[in-house]
C-alpha atoms as a PDB file:
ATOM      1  CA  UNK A   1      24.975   2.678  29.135  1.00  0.00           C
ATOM      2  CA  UNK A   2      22.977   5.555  29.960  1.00  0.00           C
ATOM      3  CA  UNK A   3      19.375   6.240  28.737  1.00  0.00           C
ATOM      4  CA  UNK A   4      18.623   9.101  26.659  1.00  0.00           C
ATOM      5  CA  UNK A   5      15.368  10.439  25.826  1.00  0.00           C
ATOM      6  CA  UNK A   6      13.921  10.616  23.041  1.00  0.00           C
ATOM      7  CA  UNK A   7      10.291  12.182  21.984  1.00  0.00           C
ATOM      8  CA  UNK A   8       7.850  11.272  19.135  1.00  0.00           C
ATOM      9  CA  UNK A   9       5.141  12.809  17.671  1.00  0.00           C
ATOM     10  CA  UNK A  10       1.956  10.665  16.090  1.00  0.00           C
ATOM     11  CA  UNK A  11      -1.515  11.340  15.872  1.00  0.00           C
ATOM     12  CA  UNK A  12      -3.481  10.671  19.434  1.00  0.00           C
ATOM     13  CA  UNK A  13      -5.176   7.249  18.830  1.00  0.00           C
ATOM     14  CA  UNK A  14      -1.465   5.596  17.737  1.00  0.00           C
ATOM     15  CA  UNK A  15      -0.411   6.627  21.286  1.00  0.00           C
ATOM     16  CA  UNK A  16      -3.194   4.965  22.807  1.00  0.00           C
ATOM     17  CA  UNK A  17      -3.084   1.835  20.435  1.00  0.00           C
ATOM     18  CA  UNK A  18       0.641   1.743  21.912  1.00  0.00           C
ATOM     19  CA  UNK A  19       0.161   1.621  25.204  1.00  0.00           C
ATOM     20  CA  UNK A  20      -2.458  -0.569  24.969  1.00  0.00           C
ATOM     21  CA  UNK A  21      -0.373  -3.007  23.247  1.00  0.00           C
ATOM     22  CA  UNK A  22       2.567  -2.941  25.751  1.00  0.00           C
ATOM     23  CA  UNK A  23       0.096  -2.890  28.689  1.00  0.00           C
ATOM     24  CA  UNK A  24      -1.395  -5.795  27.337  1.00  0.00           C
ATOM     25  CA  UNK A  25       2.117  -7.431  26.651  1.00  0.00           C
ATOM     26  CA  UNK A  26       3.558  -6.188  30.439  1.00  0.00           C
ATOM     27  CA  UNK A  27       6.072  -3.815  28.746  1.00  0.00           C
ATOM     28  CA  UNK A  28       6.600  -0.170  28.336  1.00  0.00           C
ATOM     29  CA  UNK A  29       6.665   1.557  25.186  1.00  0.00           C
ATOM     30  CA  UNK A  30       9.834   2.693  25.630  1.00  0.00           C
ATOM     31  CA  UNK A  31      10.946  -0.741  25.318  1.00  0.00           C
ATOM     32  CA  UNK A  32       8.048  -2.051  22.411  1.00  0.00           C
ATOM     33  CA  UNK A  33       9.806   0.831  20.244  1.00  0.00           C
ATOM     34  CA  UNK A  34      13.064  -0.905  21.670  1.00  0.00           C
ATOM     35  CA  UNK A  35      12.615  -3.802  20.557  1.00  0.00           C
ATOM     36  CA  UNK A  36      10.963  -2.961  16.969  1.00  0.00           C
ATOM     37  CA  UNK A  37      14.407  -1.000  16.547  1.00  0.00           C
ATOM     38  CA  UNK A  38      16.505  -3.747  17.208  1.00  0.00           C
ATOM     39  CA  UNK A  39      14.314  -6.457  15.246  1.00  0.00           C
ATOM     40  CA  UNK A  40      14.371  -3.687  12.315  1.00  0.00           C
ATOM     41  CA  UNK A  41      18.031  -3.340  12.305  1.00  0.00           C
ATOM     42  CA  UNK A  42      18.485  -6.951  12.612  1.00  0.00           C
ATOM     43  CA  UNK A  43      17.050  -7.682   9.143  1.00  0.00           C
ATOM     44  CA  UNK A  44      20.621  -6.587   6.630  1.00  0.00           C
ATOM     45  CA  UNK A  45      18.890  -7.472   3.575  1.00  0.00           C
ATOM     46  CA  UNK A  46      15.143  -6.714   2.172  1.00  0.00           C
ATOM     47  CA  UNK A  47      14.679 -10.051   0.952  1.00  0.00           C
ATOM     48  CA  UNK A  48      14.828 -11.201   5.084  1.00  0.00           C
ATOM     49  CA  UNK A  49      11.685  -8.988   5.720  1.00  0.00           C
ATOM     50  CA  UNK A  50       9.338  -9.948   3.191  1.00  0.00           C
ATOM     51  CA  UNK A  51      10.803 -13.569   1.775  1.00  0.00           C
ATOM     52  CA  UNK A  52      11.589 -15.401   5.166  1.00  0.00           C
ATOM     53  CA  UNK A  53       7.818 -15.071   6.854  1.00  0.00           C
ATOM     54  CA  UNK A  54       6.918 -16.994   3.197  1.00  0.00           C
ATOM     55  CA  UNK A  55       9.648 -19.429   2.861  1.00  0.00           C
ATOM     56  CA  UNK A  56       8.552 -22.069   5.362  1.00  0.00           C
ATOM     57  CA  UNK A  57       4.532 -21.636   5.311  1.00  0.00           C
ATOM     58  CA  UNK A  58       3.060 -24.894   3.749  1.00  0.00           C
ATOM     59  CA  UNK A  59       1.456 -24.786   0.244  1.00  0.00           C
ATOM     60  CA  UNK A  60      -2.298 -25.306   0.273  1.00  0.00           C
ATOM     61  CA  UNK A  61      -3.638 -28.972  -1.327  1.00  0.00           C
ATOM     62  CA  UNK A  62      -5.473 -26.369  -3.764  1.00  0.00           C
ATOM     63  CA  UNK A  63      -2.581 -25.094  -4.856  1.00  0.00           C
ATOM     64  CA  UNK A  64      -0.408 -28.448  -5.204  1.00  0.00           C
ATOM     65  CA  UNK A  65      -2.852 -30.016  -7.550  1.00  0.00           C
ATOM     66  CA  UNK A  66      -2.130 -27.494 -10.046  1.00  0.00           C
ATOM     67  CA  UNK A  67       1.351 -28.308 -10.035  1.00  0.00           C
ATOM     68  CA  UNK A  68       2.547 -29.568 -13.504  1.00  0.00           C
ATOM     69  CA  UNK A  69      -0.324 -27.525 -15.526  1.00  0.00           C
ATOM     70  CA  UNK A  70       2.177 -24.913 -16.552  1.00  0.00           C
ATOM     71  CA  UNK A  71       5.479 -25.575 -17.600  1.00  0.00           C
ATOM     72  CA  UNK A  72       8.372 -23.173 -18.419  1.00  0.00           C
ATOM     73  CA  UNK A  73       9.719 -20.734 -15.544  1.00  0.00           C
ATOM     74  CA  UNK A  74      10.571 -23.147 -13.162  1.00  0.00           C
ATOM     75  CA  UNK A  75      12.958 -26.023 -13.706  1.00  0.00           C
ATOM     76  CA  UNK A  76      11.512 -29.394 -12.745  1.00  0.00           C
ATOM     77  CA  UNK A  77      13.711 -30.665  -9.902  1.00  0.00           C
ATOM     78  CA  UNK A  78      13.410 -27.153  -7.799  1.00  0.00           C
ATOM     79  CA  UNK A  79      11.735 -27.469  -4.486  1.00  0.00           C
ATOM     80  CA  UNK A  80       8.317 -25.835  -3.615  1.00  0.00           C
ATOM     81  CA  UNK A  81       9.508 -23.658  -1.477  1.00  0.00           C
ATOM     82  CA  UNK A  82      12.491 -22.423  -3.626  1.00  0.00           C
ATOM     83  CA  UNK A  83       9.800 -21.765  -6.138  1.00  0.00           C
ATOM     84  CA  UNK A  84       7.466 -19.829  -3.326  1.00  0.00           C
ATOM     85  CA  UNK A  85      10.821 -18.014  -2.822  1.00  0.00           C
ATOM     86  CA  UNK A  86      11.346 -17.137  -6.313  1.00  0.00           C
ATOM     87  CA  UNK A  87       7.566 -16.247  -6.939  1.00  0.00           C
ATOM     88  CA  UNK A  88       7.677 -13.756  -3.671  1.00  0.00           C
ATOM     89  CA  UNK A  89      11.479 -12.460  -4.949  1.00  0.00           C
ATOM     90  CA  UNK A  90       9.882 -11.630  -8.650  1.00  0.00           C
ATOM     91  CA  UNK A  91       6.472 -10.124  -7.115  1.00  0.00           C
ATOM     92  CA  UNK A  92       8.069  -7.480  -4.833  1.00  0.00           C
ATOM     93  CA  UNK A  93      11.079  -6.892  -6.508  1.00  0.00           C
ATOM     94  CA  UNK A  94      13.702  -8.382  -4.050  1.00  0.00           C
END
């Protein structure tokens, strides 16, 4: 398939922040903006973007020994991280 061009306008220093970033990462920006495109597309739902980077991050030992305190909104036998879902579905409206 044949390239096309394509032409952007953004302030100065988000130019320079971009080809900083794909000199640093041994790209072009043509293909950084590329790839953001495809990754952007790639995510159907809005519950992939925000949910999945929460789902699997551990829960801090803080955090666990408060479990039990308050009862109510969850149901006893869900998981952690179905209740981290949850919690992140409520807070930005998913």
């Amino acid at each position: 398939m044949a390239n096309s061009k394509l032409t952007l306008s953004m302030e100065p220093e988000f130019i320079e922040l971009a080809k900083n970033y794909a000199s640093e990462n041994n790209t072009s920006v043509s293909k950084l903006f590329k790839n953001f495109i495809k990754e952007v597309s790639r995510k159907t739902s809005p519950e992939s973007s925000v949910l999945d980077k929460f789902k699997g991050n551990p829960i801090h030992p803080d955090i666990l020994a408060l479990t039990g305190i308050l009862k109510g909104k969850y149901p006893d036998n869900m998981s952690y991280d179905d209740m981290k879902y949850e919690y992140f579905k409520d807070r930005y409206g998913l």
